[in-house]
Protein backbone atom coordinates (compact mmCIF):
# COMPACT_ATOMS: atom_id res chain seq x y z
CA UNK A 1 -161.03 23.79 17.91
CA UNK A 2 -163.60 25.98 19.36
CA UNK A 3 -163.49 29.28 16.64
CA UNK A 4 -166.04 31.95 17.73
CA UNK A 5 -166.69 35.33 16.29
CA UNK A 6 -166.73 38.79 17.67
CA UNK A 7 -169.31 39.47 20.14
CA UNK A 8 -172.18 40.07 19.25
CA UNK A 9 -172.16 41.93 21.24
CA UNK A 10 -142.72 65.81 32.38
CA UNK A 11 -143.42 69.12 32.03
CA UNK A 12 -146.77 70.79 31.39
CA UNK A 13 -147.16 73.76 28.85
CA UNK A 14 -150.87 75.87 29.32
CA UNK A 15 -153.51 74.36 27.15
CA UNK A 16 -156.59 76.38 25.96
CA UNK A 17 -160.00 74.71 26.62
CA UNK A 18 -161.58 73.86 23.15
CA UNK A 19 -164.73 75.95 21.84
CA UNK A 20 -167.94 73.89 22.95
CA UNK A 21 -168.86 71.74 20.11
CA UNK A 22 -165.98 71.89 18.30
CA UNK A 23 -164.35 68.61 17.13
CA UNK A 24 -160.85 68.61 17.64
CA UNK A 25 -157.57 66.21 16.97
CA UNK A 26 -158.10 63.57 19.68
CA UNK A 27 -161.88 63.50 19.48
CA UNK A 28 -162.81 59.85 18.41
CA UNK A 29 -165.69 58.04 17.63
CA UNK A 30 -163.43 55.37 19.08
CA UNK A 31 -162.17 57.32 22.06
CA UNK A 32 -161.89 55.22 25.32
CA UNK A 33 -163.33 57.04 28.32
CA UNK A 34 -162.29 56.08 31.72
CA UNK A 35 -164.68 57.47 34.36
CA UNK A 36 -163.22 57.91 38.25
CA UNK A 37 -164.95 58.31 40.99
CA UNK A 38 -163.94 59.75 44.72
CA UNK A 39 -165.10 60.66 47.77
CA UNK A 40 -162.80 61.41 51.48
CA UNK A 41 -158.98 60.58 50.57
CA UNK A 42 -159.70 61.26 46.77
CA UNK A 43 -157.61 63.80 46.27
CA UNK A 44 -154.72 61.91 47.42
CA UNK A 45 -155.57 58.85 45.35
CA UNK A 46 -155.99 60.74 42.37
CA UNK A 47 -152.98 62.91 42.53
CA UNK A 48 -151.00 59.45 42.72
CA UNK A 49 -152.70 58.05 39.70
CA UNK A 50 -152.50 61.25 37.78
CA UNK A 51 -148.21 61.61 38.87
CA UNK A 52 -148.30 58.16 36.98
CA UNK A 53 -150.31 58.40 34.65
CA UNK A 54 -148.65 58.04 30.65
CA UNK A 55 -149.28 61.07 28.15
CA UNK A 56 -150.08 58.38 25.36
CA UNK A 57 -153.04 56.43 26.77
CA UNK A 58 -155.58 57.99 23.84
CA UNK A 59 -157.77 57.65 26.83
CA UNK A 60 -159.92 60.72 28.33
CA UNK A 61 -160.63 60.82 32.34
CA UNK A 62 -163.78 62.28 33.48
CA UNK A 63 -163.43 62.63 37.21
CA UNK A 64 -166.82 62.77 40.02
CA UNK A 65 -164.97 63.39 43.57
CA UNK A 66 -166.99 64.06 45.94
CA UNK A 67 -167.49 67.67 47.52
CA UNK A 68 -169.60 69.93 50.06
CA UNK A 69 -171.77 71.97 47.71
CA UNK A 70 -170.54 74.81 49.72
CA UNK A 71 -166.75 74.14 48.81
CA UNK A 72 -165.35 75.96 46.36
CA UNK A 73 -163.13 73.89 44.60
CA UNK A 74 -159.42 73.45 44.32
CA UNK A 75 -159.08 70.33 42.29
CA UNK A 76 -157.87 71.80 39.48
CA UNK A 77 -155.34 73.48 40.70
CA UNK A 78 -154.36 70.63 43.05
CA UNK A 79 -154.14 68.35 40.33
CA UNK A 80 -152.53 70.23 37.63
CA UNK A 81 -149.22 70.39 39.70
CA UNK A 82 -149.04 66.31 39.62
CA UNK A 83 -150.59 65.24 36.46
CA UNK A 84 -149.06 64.19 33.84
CA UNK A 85 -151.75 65.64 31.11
CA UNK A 86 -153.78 68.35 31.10
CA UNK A 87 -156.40 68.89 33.71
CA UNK A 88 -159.74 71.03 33.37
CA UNK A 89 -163.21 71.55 34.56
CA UNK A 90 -165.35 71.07 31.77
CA UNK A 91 -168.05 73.53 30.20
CA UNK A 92 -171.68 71.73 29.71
CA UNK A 93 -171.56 69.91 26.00
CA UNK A 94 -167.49 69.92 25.87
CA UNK A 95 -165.95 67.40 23.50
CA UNK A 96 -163.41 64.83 25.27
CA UNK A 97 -160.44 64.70 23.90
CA UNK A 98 -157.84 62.18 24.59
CA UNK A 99 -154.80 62.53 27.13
CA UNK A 100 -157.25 65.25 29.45
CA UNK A 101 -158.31 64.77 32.86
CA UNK A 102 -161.93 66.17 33.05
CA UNK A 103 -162.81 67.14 36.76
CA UNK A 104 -166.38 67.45 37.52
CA UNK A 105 -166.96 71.08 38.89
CA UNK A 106 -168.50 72.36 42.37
CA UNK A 107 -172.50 71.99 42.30
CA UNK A 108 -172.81 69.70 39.39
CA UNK A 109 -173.43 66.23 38.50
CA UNK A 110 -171.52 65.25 35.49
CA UNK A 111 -172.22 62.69 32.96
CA UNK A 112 -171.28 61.57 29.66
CA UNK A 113 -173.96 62.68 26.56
CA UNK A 114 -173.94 61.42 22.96
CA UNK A 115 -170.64 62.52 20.45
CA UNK A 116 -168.31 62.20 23.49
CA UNK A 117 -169.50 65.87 25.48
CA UNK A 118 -170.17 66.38 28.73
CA UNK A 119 -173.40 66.75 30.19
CA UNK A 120 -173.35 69.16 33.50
CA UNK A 121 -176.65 68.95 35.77
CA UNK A 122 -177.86 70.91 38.07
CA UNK A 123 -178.37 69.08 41.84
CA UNK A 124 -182.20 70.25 41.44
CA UNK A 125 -182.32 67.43 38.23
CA UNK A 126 -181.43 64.94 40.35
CA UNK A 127 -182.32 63.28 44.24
CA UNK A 128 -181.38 61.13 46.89
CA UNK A 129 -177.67 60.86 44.81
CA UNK A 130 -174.16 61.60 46.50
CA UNK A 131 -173.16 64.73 44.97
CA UNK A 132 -171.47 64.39 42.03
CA UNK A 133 -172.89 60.73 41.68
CA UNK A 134 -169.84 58.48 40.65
CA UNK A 135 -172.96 56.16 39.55
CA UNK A 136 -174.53 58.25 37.35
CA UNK A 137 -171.41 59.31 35.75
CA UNK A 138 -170.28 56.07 35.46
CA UNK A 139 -173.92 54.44 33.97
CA UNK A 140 -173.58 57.17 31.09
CA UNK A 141 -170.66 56.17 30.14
CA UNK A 142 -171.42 52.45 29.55
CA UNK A 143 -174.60 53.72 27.90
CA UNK A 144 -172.65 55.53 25.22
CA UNK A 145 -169.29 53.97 25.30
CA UNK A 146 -169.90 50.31 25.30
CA UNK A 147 -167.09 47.90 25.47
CA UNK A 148 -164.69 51.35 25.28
CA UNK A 149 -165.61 51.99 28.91
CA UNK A 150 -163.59 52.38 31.53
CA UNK A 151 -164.47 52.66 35.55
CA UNK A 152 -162.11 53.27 38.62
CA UNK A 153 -163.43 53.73 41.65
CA UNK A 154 -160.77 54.88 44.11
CA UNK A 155 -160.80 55.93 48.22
CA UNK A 156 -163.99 56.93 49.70
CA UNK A 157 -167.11 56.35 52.26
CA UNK A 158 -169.91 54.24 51.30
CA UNK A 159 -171.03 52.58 48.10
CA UNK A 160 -171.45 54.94 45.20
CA UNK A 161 -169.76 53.48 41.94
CA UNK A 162 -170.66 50.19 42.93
CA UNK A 163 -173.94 50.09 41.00
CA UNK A 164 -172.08 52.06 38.00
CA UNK A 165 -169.31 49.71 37.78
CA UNK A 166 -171.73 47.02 37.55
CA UNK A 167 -173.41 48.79 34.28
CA UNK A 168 -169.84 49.24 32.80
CA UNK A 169 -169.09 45.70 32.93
CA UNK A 170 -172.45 44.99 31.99
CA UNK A 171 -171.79 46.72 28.61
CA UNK A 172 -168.22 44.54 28.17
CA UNK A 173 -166.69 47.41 29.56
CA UNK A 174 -163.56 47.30 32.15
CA UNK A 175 -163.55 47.94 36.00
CA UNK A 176 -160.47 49.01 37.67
CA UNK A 177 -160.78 49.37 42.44
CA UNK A 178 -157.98 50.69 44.46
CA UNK A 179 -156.89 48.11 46.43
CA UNK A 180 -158.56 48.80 49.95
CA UNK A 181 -155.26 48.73 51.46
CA UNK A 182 -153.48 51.57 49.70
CA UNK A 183 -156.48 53.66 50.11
CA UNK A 184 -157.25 56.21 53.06
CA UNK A 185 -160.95 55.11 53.47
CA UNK A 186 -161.95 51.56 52.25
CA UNK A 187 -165.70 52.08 51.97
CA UNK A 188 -166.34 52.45 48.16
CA UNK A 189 -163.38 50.36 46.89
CA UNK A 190 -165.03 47.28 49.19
CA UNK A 191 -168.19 47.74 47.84
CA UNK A 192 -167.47 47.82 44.43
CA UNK A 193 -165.30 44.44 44.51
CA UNK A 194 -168.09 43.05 46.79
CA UNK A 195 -170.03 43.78 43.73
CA UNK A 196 -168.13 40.85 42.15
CA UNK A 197 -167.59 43.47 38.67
CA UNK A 198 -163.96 44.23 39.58
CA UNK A 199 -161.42 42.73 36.81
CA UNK A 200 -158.50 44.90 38.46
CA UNK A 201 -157.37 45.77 41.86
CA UNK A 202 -154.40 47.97 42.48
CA UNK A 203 -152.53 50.66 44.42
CA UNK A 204 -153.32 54.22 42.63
CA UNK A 205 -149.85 54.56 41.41
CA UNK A 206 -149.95 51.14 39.47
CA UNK A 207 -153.32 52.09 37.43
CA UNK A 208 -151.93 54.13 34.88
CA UNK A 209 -149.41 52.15 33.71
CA UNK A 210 -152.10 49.55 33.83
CA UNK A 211 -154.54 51.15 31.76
CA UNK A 212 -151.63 52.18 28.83
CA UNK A 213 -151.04 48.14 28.75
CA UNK A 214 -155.14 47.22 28.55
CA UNK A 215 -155.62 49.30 25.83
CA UNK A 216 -152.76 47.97 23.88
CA UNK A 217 -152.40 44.97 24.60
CA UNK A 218 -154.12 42.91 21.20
CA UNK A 219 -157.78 42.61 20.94
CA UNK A 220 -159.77 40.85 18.37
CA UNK A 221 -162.16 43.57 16.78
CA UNK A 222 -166.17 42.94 16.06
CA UNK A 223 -165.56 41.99 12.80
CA UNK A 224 -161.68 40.24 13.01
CA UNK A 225 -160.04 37.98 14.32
CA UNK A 226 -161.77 34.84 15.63
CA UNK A 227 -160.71 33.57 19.30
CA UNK A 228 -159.00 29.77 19.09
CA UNK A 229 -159.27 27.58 21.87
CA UNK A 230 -158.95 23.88 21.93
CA UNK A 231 -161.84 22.04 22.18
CA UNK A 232 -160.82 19.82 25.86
CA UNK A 233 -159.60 23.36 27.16
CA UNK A 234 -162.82 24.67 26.30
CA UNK A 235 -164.75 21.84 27.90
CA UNK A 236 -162.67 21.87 30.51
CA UNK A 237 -163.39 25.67 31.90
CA UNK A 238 -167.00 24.83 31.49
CA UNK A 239 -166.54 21.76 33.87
CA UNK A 240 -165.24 24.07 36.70
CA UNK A 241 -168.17 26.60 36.30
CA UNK A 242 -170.64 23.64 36.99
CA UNK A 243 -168.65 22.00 39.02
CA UNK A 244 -168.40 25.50 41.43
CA UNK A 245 -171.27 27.60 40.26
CA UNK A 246 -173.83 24.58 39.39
CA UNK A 247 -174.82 26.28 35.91
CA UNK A 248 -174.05 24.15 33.03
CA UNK A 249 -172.98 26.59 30.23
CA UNK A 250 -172.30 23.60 27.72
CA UNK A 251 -175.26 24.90 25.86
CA UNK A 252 -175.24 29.15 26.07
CA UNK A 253 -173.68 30.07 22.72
CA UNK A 254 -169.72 29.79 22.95
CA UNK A 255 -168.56 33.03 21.30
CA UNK A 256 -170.04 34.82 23.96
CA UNK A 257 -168.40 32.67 26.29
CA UNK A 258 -164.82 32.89 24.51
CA UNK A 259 -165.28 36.24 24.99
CA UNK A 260 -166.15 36.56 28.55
CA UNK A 261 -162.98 34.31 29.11
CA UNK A 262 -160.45 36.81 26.84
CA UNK A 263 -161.78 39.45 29.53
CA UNK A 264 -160.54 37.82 32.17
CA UNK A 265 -157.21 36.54 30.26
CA UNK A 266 -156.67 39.57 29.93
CA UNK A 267 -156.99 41.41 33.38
CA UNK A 268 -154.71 38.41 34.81
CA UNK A 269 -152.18 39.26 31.73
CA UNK A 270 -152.95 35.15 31.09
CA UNK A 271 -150.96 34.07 27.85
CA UNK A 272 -153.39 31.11 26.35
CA UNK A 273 -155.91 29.59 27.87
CA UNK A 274 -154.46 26.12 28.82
CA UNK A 275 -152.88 28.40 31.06
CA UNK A 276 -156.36 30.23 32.20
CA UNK A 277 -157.63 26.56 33.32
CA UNK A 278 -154.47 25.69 35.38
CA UNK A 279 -155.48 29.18 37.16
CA UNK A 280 -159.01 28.03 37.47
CA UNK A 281 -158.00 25.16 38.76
CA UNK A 282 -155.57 26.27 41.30
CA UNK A 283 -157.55 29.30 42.35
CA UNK A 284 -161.24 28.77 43.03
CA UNK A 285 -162.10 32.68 43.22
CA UNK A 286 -161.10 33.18 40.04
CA UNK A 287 -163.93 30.27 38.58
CA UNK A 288 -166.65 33.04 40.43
CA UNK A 289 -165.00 35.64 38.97
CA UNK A 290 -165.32 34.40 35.76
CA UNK A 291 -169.07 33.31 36.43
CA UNK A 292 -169.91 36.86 37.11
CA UNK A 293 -168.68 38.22 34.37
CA UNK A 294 -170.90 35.99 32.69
C-alpha cells in the first residue's frame, strides 16, 4: 500500500451589519471563503447561484462584479430579493462571517486582509486592473486562506479571475467556472478553464448545492487520516502521466501526489481510486487535468 501523510503542505428576516472588528458567532479561524467574480451578465448569474444557494454552507461569499465607477450601485438590493442568506456591502476591516454574501461596493477594490476582514481600496492604490479586480480579490484570498479557498468565476468579458484562480489552486485551494454555455457572455469563464485550474464547471444554479457537498464531503485533515491506495493503482496513474504528459513522477514525493489525486477524486465525486484510473484511462483530458494540478 502506498500510505502518505497530510500535505505538507426561505424567508429572510433584516440582519444588522456587525461592529468593525468585532468577532462574532460564525467568525472562524477555519472559515471557508469563496471569492466570485463578475463582469456583463453577472448579475443574472449571481442571482441564480444566490436563489440556490443552502443557508448551512459555513462558507462566506465575497463578491467583485464588475461596475462603471460612475454607477451607483444596486446589487444589494437586487440580490437580497433572491438570496438565500444575507447580503451586504461591507465596511473596510469587516469580519466575515459565515452564511453572508459580501458584495464589493461602487469605487472600490476589495480584498481579503489577515483575521478574515475585508480590505476596501481606493482605485488610486491600484492600476491598469478591471475595476473591482476579480484577481486581486481572488490572490488575497489564497494568500490568507490556503487550502480553505474557494474561487468562482461566473459570466463576463475578458480574462480577469483567470490569473486569481490560478493562485487559489496554487495554494490547494478549489476553483469552481460557469459553464460557458449557461452564461450570457463566455469571455472570463473560457479563460479561466483555458487556464487548465478549473476542478468544476457548472450552470450557476448547480454551484451551491455543489459547494454544500465539497465542504462536507470527508477530508483527511493535516495531521489525520493517511490516504490508502494500492500500490499497482498507484503505479498505474503515474504510468498515464508519463505516458501523456512525458514527466515521470515515480520519484516526486508521493504524499504530495496522493493528495493532488484526492483533489481531483473529489471534484469528479470518484469513490476509490481503482475507479480514478479507469477514468484516466477512458478519458485522456482528465490525465492533463490531473498534471496541472500538479
Amino acid at each position: 500500500m502506498v500510505n502518505a501523510g497530510a500535505h505538507d503542505s426561505a424567508q429572510k428576516t433584516p440582519h444588522k451589519k456587525p461592529p468593525v472588528g468585532r468577532v462574532e458567532a460564525g467568525a472562524s479561524v477555519g472559515l471557508v471563503v469563496v471569492g466570485v467574480g463578475a463582469s456583463a451578465g453577472g448579475l443574472e448569474a449571481l442571482q441564480s447561484m444566490l436563489s440556490n444557494l443552502p443557508t448551512d454552507t459555513g462558507m462566506a461569499f465575497v463578491v467583485a462584479q464588475h461596475l462603471s465607477p460612475s454607477y451607483k450601485s444596486m446589487m444589494v438590493d437586487l440580490l437580497e430579493k433572491s438570496s438565500t442568506i444575507p447580503v451586504s456591502s461591507p465596511e473596510h476591516g469587516e469580519r466575515l462571517l459565515a452564511d453572508h454574501v459580501y458584495i464589493c461596493p461602487p469605487n472600490r477594490n476589495i480584498e481579503l486582509d489577515a483575521d478574515d476582514t475585508i480590505a476596501l481600496l481606493s482605485y488610486s492604490e491600484v492600476s491598469h486592473t478591471p475595476r473591482p479586480s476579480v484577481d486581486m480579490l481572488f490572490e488575497s484570498i489564497a494568500q490568507i486562506k490556503r487550502d480553505k479557498a474557494v474561487g468562482i468565476v461566473l459570466s463576463g468579458t475578458g480574462t480577469d479571475g483567470s490569473r486569481g484562480i490560478r493562485a487559489i489552486k496554487g495554494e490547494n485551494g478549489f476553483g469552481i467556472v460557469q459553464d460557458p454555455k449557461d452564461a450570457k457572455f463566455d469571455g472570463m469563464p473560457e479563460s479561466a478553464i483555458n487556464s487548465g485550474n478549473v476542478d468544476l464547471i457548472l450552470q450557476a444554479t448547480e454551484i451551491g448545492e455543489e459547494l454544500s457537498q465539497l465542504i462536507h464531503r470527508p477530508r483527511p485533515l493535516e495531521d489525520e487520516d493517511e490516504i490508502n491506495v494500492p500500490r499497482e493503482i498507484y503505479s498505474g496513474i503515474i504510468f498515464m502521466l508519463k505516458k501523456h504528459c512525458k514527466v515521470d513522477f515515480g520519484l516526486y514525493k508521493e504524499n504530495t501526489i496522493l493528495r493532488r489525486i484526492e483533489r481531483r477524486m473529489t471534484s469528479l465525486k470518484i469513490p476509490n481510486s481503482t475507479a480514478y484510473l479507469h477514468h484516466l484511462q477512458s478519458h485522456q483530458d482528465e490525465v492533463y487535468l490531473l498534471f496541472n494540478d500538479m
